[in-house]
Protein backbone atom coordinates (compact mmCIF):
# COMPACT_ATOMS: atom_id res chain seq x y z
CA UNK A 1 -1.73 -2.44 41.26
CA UNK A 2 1.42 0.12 41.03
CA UNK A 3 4.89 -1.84 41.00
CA UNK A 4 7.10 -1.31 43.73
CA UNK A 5 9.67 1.25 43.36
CA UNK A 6 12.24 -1.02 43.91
CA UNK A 7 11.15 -2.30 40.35
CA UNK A 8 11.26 0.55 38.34
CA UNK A 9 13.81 0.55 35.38
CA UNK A 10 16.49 2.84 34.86
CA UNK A 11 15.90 5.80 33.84
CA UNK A 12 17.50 5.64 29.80
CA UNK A 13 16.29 2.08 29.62
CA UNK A 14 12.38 3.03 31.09
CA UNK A 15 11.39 5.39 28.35
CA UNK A 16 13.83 5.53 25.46
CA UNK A 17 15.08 1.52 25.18
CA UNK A 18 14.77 0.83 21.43
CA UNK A 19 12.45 -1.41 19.97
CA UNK A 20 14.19 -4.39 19.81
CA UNK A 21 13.30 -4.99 23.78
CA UNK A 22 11.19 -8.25 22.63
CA UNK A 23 -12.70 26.71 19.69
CA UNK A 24 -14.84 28.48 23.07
CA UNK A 25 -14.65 26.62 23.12
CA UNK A 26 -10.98 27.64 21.82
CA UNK A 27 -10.76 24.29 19.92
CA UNK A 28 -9.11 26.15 17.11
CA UNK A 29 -6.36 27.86 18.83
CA UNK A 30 -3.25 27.05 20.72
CA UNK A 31 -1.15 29.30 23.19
CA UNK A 32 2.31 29.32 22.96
CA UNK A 33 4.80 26.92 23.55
CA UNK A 34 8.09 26.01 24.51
CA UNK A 35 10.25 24.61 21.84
CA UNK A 36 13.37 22.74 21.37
CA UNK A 37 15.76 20.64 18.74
CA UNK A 38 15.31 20.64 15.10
CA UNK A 39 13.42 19.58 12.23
CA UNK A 40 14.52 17.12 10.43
CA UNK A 41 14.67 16.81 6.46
CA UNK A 42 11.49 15.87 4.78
CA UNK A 43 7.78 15.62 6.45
CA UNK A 44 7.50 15.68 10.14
CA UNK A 45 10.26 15.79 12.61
CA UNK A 46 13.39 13.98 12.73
CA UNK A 47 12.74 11.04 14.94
CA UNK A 48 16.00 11.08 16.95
CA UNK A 49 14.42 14.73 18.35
CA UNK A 50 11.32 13.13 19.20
CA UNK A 51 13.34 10.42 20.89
CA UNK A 52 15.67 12.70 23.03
CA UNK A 53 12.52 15.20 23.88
CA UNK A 54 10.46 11.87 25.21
CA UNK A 55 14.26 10.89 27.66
CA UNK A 56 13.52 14.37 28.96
CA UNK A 57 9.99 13.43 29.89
CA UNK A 58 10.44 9.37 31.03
CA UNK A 59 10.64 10.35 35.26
CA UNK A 60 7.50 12.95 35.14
CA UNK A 61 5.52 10.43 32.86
CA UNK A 62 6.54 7.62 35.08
CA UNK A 63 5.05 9.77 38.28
CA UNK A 64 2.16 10.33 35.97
CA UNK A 65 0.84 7.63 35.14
CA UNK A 66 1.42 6.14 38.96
CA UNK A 67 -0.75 8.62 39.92
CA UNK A 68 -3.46 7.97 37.60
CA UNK A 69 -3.41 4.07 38.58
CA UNK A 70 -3.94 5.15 42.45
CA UNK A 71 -7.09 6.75 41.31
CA UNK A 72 -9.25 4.68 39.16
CA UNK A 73 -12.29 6.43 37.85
CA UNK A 74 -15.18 4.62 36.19
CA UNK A 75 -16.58 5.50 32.97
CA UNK A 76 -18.38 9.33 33.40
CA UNK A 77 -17.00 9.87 36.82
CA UNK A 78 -13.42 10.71 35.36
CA UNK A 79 -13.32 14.11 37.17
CA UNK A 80 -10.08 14.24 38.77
CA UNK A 81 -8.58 12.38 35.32
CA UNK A 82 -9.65 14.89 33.34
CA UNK A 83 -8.68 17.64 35.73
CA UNK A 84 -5.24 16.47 35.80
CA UNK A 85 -4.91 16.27 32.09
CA UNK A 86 -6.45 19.58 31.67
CA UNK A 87 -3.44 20.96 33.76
CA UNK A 88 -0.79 18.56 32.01
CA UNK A 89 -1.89 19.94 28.70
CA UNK A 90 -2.30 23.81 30.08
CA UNK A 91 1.54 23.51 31.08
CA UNK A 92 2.61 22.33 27.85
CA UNK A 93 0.94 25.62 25.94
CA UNK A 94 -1.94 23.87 24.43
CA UNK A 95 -5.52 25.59 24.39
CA UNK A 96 -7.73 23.36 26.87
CA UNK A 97 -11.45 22.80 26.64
CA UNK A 98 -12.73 20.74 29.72
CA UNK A 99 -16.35 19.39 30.22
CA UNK A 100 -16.70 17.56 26.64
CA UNK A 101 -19.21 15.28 25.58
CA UNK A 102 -19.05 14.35 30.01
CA UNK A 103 -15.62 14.99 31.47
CA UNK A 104 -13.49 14.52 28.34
CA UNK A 105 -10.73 17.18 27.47
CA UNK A 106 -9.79 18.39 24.34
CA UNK A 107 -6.37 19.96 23.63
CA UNK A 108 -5.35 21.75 20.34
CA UNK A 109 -1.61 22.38 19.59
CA UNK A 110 -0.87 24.57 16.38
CA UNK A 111 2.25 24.16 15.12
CA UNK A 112 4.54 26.78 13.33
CA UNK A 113 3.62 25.59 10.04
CA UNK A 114 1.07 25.13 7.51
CA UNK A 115 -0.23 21.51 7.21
CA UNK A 116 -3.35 19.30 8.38
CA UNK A 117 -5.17 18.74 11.17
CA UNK A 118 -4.84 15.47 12.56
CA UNK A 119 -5.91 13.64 16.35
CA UNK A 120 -5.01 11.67 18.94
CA UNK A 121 -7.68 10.07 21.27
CA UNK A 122 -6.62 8.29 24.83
CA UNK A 123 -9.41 7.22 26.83
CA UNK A 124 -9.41 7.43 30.51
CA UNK A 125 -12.09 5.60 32.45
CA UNK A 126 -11.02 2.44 34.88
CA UNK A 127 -12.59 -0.93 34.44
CA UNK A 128 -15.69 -0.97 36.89
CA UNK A 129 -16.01 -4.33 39.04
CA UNK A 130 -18.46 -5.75 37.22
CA UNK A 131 -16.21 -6.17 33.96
CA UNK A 132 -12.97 -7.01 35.43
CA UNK A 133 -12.82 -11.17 34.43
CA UNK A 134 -13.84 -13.03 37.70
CA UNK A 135 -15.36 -9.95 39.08
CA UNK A 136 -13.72 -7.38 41.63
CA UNK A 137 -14.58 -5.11 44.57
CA UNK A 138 -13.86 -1.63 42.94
CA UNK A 139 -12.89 -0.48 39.39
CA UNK A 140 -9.27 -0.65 38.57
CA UNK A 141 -6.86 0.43 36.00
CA UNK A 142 -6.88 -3.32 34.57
CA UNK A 143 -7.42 -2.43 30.62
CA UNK A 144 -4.83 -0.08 30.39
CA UNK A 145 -5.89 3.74 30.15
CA UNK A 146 -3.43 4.84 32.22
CA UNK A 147 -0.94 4.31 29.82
CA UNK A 148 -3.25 5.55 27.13
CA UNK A 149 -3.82 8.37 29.44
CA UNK A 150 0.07 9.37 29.94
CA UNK A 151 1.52 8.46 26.35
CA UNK A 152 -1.38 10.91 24.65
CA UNK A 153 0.04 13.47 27.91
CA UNK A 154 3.51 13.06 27.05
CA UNK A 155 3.03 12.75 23.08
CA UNK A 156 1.28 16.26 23.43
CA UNK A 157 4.14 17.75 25.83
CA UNK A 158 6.78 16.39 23.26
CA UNK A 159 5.07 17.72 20.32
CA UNK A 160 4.57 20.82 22.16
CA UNK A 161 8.39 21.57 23.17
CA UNK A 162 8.94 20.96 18.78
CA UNK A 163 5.86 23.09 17.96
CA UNK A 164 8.12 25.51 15.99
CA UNK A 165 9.17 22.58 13.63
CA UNK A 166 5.43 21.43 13.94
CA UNK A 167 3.39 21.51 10.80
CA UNK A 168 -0.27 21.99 10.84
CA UNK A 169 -2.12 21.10 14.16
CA UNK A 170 -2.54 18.19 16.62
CA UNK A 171 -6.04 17.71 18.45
CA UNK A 172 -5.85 15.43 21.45
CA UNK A 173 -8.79 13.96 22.58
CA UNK A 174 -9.09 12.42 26.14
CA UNK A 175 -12.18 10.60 25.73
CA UNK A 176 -14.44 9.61 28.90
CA UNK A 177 -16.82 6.29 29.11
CA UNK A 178 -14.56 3.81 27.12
CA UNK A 179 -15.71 0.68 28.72
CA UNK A 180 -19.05 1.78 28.79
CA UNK A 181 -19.07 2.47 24.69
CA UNK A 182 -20.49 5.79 25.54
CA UNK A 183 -17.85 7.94 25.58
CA UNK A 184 -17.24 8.47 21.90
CA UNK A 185 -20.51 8.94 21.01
CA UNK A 186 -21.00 11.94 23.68
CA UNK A 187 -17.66 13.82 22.60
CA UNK A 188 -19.18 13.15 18.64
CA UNK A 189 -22.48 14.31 19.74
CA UNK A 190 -20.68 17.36 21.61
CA UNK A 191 -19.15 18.30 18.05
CA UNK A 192 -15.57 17.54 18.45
CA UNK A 193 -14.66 16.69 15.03
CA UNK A 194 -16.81 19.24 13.44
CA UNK A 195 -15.30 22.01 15.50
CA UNK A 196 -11.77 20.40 15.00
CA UNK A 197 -12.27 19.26 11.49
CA UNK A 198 -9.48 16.53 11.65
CA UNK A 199 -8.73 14.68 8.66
CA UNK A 200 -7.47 11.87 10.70
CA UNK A 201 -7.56 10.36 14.04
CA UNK A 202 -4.80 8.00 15.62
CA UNK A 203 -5.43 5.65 19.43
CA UNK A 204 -3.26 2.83 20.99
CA UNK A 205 -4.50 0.47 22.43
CA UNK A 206 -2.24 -1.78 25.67
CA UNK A 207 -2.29 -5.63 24.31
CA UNK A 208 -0.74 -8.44 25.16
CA UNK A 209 2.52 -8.83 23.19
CA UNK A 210 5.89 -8.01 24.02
CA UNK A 211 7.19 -4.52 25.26
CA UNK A 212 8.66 -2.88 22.29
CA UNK A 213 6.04 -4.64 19.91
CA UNK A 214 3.13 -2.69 18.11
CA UNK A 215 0.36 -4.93 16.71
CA UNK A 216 -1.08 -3.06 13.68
CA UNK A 217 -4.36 -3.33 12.37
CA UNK A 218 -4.42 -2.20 8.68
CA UNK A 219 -7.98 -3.42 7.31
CA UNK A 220 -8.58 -4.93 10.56
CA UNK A 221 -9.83 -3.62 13.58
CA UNK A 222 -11.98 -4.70 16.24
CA UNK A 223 -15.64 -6.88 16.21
CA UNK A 224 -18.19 -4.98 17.18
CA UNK A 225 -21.35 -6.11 19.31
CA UNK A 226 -24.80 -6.96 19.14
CA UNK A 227 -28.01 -8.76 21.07
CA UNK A 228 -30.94 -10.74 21.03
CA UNK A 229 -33.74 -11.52 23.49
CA UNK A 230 -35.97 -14.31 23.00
CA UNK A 231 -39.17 -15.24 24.87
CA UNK A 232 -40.64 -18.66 25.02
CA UNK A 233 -44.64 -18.74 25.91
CA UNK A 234 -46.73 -21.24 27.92
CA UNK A 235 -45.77 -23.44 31.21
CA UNK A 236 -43.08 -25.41 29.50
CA UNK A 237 -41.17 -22.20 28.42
CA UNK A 238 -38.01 -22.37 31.41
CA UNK A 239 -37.40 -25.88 30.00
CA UNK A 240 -37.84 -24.49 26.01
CA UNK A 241 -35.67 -21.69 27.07
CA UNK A 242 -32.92 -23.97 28.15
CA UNK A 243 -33.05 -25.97 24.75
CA UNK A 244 -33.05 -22.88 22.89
CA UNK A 245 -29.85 -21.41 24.73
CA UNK A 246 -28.62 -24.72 24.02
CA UNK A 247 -29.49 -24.63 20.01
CA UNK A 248 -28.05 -20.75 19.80
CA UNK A 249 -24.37 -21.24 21.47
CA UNK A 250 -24.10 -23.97 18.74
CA UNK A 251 -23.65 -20.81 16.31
CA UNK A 252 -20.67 -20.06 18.03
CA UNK A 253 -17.37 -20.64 16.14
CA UNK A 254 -14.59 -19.72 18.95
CA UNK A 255 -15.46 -20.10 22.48
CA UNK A 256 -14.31 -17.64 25.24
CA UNK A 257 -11.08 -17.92 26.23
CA UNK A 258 -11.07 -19.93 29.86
CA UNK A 259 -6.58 -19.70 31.02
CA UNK A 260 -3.96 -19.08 29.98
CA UNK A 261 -3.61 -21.79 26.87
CA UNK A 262 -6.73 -20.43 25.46
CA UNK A 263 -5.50 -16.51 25.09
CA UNK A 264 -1.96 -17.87 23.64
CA UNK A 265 -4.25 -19.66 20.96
CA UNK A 266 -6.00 -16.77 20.33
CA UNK A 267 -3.09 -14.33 19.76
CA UNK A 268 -1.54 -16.69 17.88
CA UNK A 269 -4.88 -17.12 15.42
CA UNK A 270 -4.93 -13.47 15.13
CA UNK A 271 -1.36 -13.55 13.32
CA UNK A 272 -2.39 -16.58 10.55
CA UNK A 273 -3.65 -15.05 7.19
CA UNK A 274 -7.07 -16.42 6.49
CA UNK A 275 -6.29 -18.52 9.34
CA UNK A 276 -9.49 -19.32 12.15
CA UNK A 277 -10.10 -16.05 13.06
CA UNK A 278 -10.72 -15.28 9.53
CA UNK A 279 -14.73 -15.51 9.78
CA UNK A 280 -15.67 -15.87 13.79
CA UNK A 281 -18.84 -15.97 15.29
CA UNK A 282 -18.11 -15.28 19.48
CA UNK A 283 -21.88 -15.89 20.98
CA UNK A 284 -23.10 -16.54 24.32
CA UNK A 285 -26.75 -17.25 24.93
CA UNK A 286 -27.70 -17.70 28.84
CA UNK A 287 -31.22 -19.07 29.61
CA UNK A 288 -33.34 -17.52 32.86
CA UNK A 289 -36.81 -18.30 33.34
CA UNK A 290 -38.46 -18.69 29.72
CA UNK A 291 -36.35 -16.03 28.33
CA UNK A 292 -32.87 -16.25 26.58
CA UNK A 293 -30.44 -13.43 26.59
CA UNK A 294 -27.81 -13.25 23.62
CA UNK A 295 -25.06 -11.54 23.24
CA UNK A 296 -22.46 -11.71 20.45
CA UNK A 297 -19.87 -10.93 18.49
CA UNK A 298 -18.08 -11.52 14.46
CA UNK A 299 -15.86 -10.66 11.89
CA UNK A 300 -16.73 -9.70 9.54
CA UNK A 301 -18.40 -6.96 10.59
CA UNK A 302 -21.51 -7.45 7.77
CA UNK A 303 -21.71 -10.84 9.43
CA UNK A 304 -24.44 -9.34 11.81
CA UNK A 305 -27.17 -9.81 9.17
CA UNK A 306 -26.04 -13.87 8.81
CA UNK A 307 -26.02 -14.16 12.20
CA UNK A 308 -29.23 -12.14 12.85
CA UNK A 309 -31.24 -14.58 10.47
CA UNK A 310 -29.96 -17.78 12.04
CA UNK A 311 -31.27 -16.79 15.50
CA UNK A 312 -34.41 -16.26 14.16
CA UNK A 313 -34.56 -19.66 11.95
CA UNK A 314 -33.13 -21.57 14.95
CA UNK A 315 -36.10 -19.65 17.26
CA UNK A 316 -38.85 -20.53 15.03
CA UNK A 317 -38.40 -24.35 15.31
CA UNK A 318 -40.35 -23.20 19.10
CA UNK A 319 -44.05 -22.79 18.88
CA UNK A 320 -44.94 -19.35 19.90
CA UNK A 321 -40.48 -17.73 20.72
CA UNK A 322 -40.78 -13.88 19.90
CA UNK A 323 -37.34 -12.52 18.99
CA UNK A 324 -36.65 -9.05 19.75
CA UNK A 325 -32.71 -6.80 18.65
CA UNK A 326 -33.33 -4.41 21.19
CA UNK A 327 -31.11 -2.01 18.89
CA UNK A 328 -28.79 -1.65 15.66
CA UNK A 329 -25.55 -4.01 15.80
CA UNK A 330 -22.69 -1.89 17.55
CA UNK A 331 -20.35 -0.94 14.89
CA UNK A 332 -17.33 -2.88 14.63
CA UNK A 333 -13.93 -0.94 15.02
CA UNK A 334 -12.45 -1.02 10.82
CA UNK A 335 -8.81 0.74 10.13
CA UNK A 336 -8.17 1.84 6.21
CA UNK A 337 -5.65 -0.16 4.84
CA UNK A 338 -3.72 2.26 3.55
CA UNK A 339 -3.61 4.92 6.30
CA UNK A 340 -2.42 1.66 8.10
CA UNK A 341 -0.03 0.78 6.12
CA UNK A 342 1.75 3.89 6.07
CA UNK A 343 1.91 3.21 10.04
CA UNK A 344 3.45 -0.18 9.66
CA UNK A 345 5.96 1.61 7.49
CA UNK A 346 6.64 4.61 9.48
CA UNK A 347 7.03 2.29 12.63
CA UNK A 348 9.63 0.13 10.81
CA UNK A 349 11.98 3.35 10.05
CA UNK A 350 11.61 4.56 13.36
CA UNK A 351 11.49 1.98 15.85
CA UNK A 352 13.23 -0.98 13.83
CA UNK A 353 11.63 -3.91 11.60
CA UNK A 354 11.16 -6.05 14.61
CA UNK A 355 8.79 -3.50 16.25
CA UNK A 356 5.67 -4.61 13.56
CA UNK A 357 3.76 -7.24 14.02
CA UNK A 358 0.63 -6.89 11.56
CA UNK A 359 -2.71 -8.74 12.50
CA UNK A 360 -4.52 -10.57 10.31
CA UNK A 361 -7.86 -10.55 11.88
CA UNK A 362 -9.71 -8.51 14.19
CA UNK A 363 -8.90 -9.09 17.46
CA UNK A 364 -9.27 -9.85 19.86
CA UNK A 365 -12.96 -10.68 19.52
CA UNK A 366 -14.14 -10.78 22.74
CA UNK A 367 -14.29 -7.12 23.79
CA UNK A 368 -15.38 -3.48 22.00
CA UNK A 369 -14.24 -0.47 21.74
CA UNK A 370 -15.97 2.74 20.48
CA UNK A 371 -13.24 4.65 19.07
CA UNK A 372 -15.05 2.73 16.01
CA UNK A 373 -17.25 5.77 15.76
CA UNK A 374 -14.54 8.25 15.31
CA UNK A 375 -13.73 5.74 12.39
CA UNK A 376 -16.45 5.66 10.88
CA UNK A 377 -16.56 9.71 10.60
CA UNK A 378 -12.61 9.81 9.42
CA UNK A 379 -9.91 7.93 8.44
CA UNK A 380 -7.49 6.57 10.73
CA UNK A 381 -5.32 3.93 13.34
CA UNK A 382 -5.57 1.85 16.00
CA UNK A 383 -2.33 0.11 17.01
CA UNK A 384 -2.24 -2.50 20.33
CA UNK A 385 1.08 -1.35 22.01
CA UNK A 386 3.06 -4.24 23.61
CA UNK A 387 2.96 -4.50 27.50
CA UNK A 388 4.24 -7.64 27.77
CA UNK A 389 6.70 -7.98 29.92
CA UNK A 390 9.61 -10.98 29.11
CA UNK A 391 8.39 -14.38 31.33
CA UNK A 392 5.49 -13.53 32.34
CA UNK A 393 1.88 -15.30 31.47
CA UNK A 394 -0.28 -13.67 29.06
CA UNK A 395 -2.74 -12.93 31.41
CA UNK A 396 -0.33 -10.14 32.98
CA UNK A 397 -0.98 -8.14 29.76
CA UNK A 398 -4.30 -8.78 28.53
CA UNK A 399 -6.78 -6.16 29.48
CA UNK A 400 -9.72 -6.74 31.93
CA UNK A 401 -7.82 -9.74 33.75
CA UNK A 402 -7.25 -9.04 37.49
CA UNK A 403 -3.38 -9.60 37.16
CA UNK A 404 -2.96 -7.03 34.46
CA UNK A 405 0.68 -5.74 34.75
CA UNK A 406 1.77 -3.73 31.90
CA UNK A 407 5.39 -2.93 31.62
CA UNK A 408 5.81 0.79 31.73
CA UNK A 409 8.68 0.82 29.66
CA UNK A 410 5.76 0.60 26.99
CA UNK A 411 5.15 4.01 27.84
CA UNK A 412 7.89 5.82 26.34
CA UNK A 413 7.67 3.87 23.22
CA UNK A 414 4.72 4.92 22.98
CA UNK A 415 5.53 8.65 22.78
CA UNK A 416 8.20 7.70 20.26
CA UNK A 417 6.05 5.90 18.15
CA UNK A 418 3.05 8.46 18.50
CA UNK A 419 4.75 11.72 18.37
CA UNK A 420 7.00 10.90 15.25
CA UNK A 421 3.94 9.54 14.01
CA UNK A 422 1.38 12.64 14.49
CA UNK A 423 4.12 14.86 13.18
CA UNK A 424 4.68 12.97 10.12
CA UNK A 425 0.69 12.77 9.45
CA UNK A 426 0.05 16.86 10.49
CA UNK A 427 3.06 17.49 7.99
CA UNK A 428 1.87 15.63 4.81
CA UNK A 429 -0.12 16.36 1.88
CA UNK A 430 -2.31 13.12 2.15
């Protein structure tokens, strides 16, 4: 899915364009680093250093991140990812622990100063075939983690060449088994942020608005997930089964988006205060045999229990249906308002007004993401980064689509954005 060469950008423009373009585990320790520029006045580092350490970095990330997309890895068979991260993040000075919570890598840069601790999570795993919309014949980097992949590379190699200016210490966190919404719950498990002790942890996210756009998510976040199965007894239970499927997609409030039209809607929605994707209830309930399979999703996220109680109402109008939650709701993905804010803010002064567009809603509510259980043990962000590229159809930017073509100037913006960010965070009091 790489773009011709003959389409890359320049090289100033590719990486540095401004906004307005639309411990043993030695988890405590860092080697040393190379270091360059100067700190700026006041918390964090001046952004302009970040910005012409990042211009240093555009042609290596660019190769980077090519390389990654040539070898898509499913989730928990990342192995040559993670390898190549693990030397990325060697090279740059930062202590390297490999093998975490599956093949995720953990890197831990100390900077010259006293501060916080604060971390960065990219995830790495390729979309297998079965997920990619309309199907596919091998997993592919169609959701984005390439560029998740390189930006939390590069942020750490930019941060790394400042570490003398650096207050307190950045943890990055390649995570393994995304897609799966495994991943998180292994490198948890594994004791990642008890060894690391972060106060905060920060993730972007590819979506589908324009390059040089970051969709924030202050109070918002993501929907998380949940399912039913229903069983209908006797000889008439295929044919009860279908009227029952039939009965339960009437609790859904938004359908699933079928072209192009439908995902413009959407993103739209997702902008509108209190606007339709205010309260949503995304359900899909698929009949086979005399059993019905549901699977669903809302916002917000203590909508589970409303939702949980009209499957079983709607269910007991059928003699004899059995309802069974084969396990707790998934958690839904919810950012702090006020860590978020100060990322709307920061993003303004750095990148320009016009970079900021806030979401008022979760979205979008058709897919999950597990870096909701590194929320729900600390504070923290999750920003979509803008991969549109100018012209093009939505579906060339929105994850799990087959024509997903992000536009890799989105890359270097996302250092920018990231670095100036983590510095900022590491550096102050609160």
């Amino acid at each position: 899915m790489d773009r011709p060469e003959k389409r890359a950008l320049a090289r100033r423009t590719v990486l540095t364009g401004t906004a307005a373009v639309g411990a043993g585990l030695a988890w405590g320790a860092a080697g040393p680093a190379g270091a360059a520029g100067a700190a700026g006045r006041g918390p964090g580092l001046a952004q302009e250093v970040v910005d012409a350490e990042t211009a240093r970095l555009e042609r290596a990330l660019l190769a980077l991140r090519r390389d990654l997309h040539r070898h898509p890895e499913p989730p928990g068979c990342e192995r040559r990812t993670a390898g190549v991260v693990a030397r990325e993040l060697r090279a740059a000075g930062l202590a390297v622990t490999t093998g975490v919570g599956g093949h995720g890598v953990v890197g831990v840069l100390r900077g010259a100063r006293q501060g916080r601790t604060v971390a960065y999570r990219a995830d790495m795993d390729a979309v297998p075939p079965q997920d990619i919309i309309g199907g596919g014949p091998a997993p592919a980097h169609l959701c984005g983690h390439d560029l998740h992949t390189t930006i939390g590379v590069g942020t750490a190699r930019v941060l790394a060449r400042l570490r003398h200016h650096l207050s307190g210490t950045v943890v990055f966190l390649f995570q393994p088994a995304e897609e799966s919404l495994s991943g998180a719950r292994a490198m948890i498990d594994a004791g990642v942020l008890d060894r690391t002790r972060v106060a905060e942890i920060h993730a972007l996210h590819c979506g589908p608005f324009p390059v040089g756009q970051f969709a924030t998510t202050a109070g918002f976040g993501m929907p998380g997930q949940d399912r039913a199965e229903l069983t209908l007894p006797g000889p008439d239970g295929p044919q009860a089964a279908q009227r029952l499927a039939t009965e339960l997609g009437a609790l859904a409030t938004v359908a699933t988006p079928r072209g192009d039209a439908d995902l413009e809607r959407v993103l739209a929605d997702s902008l509108v205060p209190n606007g339709p994707l205010a309260r949503f209830v995304a359900l899909q309930a698929r009949a086979r045999e005399a059993t019905v399979g549901v699977s669903y999703r809302c916002w917000p996220r203590e909508r589970h229990a409303e939702v949980r109680e009209d499957i079983r109402r709607i269910a007991a109008r059928f003699d004899g249906a059995q309802v069974r939650f084969p396990a707790d709701p998934f958690p839904a993905l919810v950012c702090p308002e006020p860590v978020g804010r100060a990322l709307e803010r920061h993003l303004r002064k750095a990148l320009g007004r016009a970079a900021v567009t806030p979401l008022q809603t979760a979205f979008p509510p058709f897919s999950g993401e597990d870096f909701a259980l590194f929320l729900d043990r600390v504070p923290g962000t999750f920003t979509y980064l803008g991969v549109r590229t100018p012209g093009t159809p939505i579906t060339a930017s929105y994850p799990h689509f087959p024509t997903f073509v992000p536009d890799e100037r989105a890359i270097g913006l996302g250092v920018r954005a990231m670095a100036g960010w983590l510095a900022r965070r590491s550096a102050a009091r609160s």
